[in-house]
PDB file of N, CA and C in Angstrom:
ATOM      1  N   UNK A   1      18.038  -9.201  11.661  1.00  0.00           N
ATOM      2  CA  UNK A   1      17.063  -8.737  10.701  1.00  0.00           C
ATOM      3  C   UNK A   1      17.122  -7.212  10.644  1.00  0.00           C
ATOM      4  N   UNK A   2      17.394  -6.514   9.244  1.00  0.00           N
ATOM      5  CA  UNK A   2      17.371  -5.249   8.982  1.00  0.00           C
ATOM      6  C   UNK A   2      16.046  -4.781   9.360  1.00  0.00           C
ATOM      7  N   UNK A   3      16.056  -3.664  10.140  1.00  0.00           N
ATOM      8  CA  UNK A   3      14.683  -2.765   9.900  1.00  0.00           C
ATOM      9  C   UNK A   3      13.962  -1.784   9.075  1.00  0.00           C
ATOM     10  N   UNK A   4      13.407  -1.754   8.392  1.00  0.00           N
ATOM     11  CA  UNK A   4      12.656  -0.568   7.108  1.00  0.00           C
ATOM     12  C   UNK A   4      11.601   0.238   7.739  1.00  0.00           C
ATOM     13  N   UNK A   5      11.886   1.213   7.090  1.00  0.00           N
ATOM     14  CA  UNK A   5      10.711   2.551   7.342  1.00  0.00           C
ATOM     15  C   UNK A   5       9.961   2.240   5.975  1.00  0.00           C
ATOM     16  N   UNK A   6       8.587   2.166   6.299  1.00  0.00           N
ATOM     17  CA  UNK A   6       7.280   1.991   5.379  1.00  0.00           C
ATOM     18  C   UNK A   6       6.672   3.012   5.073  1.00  0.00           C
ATOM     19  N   UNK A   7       7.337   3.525   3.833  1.00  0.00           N
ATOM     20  CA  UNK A   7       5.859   4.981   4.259  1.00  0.00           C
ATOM     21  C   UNK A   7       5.191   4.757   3.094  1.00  0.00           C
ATOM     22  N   UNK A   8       3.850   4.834   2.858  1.00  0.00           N
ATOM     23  CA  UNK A   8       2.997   4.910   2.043  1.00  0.00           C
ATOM     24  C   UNK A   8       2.786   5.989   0.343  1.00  0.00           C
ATOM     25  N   UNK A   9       2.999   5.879  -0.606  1.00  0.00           N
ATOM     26  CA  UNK A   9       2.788   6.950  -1.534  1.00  0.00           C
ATOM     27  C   UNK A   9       1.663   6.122  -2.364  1.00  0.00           C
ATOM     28  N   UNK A  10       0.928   7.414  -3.456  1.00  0.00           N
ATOM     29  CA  UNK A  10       0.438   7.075  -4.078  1.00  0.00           C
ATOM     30  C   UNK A  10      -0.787   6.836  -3.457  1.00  0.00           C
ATOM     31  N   UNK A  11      -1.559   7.931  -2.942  1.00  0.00           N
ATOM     32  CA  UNK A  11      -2.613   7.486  -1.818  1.00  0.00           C
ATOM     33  C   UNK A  11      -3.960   7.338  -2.850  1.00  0.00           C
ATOM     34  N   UNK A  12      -4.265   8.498  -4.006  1.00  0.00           N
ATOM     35  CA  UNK A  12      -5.163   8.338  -4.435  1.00  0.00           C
ATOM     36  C   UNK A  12      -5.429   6.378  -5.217  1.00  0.00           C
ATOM     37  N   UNK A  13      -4.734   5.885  -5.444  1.00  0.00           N
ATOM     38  CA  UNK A  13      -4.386   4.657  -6.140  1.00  0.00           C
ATOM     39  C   UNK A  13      -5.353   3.943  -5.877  1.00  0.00           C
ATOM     40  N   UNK A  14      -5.727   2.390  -6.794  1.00  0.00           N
ATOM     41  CA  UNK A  14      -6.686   1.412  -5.619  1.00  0.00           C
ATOM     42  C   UNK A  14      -5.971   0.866  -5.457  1.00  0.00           C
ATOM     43  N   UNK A  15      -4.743   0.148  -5.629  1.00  0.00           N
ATOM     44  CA  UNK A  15      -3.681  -0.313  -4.680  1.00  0.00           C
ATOM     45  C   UNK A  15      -3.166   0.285  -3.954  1.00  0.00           C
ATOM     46  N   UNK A  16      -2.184  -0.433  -2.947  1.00  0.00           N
ATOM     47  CA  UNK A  16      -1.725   0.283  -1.815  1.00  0.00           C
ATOM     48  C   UNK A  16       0.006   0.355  -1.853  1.00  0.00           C
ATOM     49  N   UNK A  17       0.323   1.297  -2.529  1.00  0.00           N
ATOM     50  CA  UNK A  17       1.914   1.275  -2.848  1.00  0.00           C
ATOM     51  C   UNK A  17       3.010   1.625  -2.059  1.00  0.00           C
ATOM     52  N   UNK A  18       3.658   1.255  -1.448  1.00  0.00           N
ATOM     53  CA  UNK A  18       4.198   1.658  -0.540  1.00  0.00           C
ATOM     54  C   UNK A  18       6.020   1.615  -0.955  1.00  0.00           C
ATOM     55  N   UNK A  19       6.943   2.598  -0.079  1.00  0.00           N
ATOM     56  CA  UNK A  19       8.525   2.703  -0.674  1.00  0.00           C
ATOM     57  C   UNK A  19       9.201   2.531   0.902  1.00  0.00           C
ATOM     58  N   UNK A  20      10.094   1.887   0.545  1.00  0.00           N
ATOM     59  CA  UNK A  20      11.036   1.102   1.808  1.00  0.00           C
ATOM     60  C   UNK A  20      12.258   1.727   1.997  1.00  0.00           C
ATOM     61  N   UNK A  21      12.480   2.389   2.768  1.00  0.00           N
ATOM     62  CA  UNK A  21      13.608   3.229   3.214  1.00  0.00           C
ATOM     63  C   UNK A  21      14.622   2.015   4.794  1.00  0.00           C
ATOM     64  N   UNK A  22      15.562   2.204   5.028  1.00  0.00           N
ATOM     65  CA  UNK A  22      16.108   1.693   6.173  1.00  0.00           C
ATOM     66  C   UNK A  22      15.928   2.667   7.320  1.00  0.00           C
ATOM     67  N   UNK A  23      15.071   2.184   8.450  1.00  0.00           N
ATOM     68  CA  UNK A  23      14.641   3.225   9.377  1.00  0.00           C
ATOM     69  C   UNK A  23      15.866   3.078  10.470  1.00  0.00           C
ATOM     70  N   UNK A  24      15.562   5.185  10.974  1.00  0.00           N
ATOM     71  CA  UNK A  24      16.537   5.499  11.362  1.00  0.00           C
ATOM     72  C   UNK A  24      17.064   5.499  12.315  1.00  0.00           C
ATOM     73  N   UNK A  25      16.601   4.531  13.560  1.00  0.00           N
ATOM     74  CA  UNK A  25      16.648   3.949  14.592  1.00  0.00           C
ATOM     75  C   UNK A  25      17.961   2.377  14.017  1.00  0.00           C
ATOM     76  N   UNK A  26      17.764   2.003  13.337  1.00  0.00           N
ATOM     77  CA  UNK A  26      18.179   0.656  13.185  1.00  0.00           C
ATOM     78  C   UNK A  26      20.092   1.219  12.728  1.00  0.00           C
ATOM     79  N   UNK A  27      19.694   2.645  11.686  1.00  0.00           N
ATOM     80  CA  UNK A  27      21.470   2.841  11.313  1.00  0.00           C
ATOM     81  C   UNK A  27      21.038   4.451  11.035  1.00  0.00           C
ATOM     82  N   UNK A  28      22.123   5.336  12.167  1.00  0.00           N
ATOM     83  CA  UNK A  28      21.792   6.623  12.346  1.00  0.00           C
ATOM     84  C   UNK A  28      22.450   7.009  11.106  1.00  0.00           C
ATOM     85  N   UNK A  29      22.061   7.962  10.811  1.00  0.00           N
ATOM     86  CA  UNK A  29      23.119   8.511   9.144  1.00  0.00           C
ATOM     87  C   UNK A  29      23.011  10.016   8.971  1.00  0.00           C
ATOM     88  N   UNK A  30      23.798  10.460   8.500  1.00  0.00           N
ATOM     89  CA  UNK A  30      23.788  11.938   7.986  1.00  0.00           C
ATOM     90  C   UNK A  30      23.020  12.217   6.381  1.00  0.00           C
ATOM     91  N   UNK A  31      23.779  11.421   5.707  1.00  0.00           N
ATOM     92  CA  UNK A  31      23.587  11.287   4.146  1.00  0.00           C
ATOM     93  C   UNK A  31      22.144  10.495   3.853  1.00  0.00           C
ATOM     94  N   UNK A  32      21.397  11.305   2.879  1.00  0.00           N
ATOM     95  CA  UNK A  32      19.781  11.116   2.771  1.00  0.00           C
ATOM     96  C   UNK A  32      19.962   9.601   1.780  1.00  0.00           C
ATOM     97  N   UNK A  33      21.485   9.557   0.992  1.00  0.00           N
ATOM     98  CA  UNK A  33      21.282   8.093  -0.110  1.00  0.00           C
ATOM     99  C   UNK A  33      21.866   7.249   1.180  1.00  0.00           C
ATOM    100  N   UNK A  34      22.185   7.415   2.075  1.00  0.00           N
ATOM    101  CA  UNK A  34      22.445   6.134   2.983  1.00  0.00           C
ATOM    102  C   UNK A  34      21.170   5.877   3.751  1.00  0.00           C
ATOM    103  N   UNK A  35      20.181   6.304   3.045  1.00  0.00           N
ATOM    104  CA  UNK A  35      18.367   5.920   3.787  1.00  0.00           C
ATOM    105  C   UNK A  35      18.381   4.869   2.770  1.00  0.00           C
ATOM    106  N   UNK A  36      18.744   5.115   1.522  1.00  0.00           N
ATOM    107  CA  UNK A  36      18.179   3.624   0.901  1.00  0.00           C
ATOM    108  C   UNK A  36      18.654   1.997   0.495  1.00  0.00           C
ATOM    109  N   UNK A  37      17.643   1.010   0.674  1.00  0.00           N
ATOM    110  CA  UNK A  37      18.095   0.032   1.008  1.00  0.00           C
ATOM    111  C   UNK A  37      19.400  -0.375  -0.408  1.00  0.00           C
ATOM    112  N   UNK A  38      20.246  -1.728   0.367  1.00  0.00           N
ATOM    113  CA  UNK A  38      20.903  -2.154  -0.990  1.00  0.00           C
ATOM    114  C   UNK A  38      20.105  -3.350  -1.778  1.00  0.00           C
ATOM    115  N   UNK A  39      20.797  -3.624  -3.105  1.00  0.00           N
ATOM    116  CA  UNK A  39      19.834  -4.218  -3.332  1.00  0.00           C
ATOM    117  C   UNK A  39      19.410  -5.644  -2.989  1.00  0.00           C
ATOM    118  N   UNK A  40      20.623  -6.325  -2.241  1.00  0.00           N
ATOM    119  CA  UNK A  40      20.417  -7.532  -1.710  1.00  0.00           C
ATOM    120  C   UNK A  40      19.584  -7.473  -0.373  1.00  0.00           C
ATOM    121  N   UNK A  41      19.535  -6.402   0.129  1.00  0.00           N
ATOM    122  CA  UNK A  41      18.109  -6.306   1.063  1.00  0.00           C
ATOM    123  C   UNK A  41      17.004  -6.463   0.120  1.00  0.00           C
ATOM    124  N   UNK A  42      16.824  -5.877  -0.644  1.00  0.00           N
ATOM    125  CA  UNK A  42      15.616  -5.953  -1.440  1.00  0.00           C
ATOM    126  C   UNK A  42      15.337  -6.978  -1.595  1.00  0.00           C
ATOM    127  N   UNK A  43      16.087  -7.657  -2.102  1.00  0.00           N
ATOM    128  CA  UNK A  43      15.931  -9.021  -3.128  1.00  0.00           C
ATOM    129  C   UNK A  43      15.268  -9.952  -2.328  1.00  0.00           C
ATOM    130  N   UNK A  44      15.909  -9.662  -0.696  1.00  0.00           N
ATOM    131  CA  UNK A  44      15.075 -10.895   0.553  1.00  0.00           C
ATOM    132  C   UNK A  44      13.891 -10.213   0.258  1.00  0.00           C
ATOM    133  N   UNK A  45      14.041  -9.138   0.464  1.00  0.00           N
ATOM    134  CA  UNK A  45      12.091  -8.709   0.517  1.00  0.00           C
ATOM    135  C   UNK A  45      11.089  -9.305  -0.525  1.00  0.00           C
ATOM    136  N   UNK A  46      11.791  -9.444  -1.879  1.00  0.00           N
ATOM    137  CA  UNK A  46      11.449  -9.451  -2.802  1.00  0.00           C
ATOM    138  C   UNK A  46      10.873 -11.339  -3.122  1.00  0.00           C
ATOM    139  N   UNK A  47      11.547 -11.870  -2.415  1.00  0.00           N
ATOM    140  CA  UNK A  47      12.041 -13.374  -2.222  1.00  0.00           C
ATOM    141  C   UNK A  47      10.711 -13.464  -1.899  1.00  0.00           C
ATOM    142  N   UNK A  48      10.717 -12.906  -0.272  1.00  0.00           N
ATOM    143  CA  UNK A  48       9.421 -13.324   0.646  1.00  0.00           C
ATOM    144  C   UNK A  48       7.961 -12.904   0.176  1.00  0.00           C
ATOM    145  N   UNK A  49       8.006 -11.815  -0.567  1.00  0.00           N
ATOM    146  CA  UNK A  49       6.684 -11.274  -0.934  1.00  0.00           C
ATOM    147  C   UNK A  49       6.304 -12.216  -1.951  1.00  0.00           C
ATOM    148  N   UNK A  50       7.308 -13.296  -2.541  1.00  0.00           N
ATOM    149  CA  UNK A  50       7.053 -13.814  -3.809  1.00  0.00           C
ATOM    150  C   UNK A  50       6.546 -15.229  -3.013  1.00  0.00           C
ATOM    151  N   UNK A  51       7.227 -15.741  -2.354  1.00  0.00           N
ATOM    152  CA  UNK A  51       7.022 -17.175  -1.079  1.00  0.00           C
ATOM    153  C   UNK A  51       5.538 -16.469  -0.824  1.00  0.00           C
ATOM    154  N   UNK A  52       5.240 -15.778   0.070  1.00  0.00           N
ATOM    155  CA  UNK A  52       3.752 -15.628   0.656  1.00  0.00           C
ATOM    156  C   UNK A  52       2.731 -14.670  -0.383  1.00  0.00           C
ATOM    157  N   UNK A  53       3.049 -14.497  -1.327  1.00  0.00           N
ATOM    158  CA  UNK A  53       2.209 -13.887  -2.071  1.00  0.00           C
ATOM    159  C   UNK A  53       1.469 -12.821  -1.124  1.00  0.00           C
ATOM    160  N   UNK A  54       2.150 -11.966  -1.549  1.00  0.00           N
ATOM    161  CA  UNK A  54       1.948 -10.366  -0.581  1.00  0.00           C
ATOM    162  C   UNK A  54       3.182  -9.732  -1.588  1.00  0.00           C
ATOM    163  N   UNK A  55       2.317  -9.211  -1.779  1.00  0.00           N
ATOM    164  CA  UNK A  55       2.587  -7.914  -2.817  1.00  0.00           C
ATOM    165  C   UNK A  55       3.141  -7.863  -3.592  1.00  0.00           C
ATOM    166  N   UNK A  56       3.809  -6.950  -4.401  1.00  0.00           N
ATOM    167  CA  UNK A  56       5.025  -6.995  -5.686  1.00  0.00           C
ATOM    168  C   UNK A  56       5.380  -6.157  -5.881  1.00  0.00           C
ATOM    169  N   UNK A  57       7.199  -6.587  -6.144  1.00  0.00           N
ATOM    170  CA  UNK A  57       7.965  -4.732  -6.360  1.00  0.00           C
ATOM    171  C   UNK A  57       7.865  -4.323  -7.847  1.00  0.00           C
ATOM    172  N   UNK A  58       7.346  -3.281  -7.543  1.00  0.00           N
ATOM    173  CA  UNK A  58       7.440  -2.347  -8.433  1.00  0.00           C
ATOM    174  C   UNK A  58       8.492  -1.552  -8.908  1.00  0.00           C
ATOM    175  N   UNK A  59       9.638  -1.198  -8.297  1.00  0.00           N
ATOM    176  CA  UNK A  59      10.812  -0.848  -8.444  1.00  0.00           C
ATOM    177  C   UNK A  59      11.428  -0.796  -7.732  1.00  0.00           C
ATOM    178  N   UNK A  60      13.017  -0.047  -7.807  1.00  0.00           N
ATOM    179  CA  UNK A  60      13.678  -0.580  -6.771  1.00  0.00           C
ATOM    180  C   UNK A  60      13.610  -0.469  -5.320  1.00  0.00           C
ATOM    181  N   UNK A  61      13.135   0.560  -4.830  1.00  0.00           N
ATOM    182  CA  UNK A  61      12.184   0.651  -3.397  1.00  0.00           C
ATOM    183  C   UNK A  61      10.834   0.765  -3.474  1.00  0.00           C
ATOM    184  N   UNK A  62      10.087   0.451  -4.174  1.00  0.00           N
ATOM    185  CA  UNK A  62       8.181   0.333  -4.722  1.00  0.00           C
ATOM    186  C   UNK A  62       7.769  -0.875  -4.516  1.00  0.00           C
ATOM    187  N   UNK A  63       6.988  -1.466  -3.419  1.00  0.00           N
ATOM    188  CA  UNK A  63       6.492  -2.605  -3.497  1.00  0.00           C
ATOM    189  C   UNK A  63       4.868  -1.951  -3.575  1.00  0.00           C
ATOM    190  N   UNK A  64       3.782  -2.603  -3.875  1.00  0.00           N
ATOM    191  CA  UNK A  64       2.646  -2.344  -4.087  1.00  0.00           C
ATOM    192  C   UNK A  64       1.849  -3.903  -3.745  1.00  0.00           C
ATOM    193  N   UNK A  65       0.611  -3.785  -3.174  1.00  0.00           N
ATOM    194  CA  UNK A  65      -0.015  -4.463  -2.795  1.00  0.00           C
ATOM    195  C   UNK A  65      -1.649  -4.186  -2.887  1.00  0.00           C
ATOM    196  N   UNK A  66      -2.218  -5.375  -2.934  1.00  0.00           N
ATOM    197  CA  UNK A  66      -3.515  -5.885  -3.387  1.00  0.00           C
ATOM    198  C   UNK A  66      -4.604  -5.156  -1.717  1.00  0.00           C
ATOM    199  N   UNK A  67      -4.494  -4.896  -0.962  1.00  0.00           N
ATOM    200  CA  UNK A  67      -5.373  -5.213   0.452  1.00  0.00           C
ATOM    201  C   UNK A  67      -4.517  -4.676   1.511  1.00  0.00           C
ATOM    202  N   UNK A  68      -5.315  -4.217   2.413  1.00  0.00           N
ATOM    203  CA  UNK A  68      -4.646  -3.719   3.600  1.00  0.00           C
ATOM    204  C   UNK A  68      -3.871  -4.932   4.156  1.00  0.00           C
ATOM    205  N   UNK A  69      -4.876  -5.845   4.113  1.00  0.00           N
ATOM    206  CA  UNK A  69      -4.390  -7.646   5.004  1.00  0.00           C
ATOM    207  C   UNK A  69      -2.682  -7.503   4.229  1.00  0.00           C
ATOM    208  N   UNK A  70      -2.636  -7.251   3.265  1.00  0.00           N
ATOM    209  CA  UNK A  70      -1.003  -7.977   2.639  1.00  0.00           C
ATOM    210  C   UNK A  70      -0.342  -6.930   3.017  1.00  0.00           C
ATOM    211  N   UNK A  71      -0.080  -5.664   3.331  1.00  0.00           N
ATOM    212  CA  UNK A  71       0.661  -3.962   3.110  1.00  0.00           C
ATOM    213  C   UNK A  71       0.777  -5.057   5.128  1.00  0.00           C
ATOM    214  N   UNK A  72      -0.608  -4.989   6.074  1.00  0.00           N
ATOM    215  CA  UNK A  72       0.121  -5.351   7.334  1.00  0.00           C
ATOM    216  C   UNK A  72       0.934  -6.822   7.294  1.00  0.00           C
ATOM    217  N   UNK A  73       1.082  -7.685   6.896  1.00  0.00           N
ATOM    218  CA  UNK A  73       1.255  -9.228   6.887  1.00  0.00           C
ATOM    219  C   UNK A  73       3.041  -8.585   6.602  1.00  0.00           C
ATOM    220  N   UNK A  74       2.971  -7.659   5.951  1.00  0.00           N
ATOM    221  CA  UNK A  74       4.216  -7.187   5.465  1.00  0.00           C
ATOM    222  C   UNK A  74       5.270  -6.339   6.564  1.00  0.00           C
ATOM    223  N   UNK A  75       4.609  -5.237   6.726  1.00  0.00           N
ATOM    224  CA  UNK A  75       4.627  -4.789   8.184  1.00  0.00           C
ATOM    225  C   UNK A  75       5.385  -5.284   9.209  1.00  0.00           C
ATOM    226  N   UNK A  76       4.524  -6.864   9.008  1.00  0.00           N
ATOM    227  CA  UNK A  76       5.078  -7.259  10.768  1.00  0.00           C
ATOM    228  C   UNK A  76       6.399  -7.992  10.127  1.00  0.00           C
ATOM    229  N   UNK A  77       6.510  -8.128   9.312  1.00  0.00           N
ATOM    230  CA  UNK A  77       7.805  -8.912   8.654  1.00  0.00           C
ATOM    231  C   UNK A  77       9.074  -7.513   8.665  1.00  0.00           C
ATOM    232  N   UNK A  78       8.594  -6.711   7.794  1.00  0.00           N
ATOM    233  CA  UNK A  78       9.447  -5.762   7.570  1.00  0.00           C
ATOM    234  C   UNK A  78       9.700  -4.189   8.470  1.00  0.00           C
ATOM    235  N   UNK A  79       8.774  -4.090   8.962  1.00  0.00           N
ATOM    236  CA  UNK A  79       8.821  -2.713   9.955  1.00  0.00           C
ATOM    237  C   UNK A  79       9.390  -2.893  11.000  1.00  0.00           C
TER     238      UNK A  79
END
């Protein structure tokens, strides 16, 4: 299982939007575009958020979510 860095944007929002980078423990890198995921990583993410209803991408690293409960449920899947 790939690991992602979660960082949060979009704080003023009432959703909770968050952008998925590959964290840098899991694949050391020099190059800042080898932080972002491909898109068949996504697509699992994209799969599962759609199976458990927790959250929805917004673009190609933008998932956004309804509740703190779904941003952690996500977390423990993806962080």
């Amino acid at each position: 299982m790939d690991r992602f860095q979660i960082t949060r944007i979009k704080p003023d929002s009432k959703r909770i939007w968050v952008e998925v980078t590959i964290a840098w423990e899991a694949q050391p890198f020099r190059d800042p575009l080898m932080a972002l995921p491909t898109e068949e990583q996504l697509a699992d993410i994209q799969i599962w958020c759609h199976e458990h209803a927790c959250g929805r991408r917004m673009s190609f690293q933008q998932f956004v979510f309804r509740t703190e409960k779904e941003l952690n449920m996500f977390m423990l899947r993806w962080a």
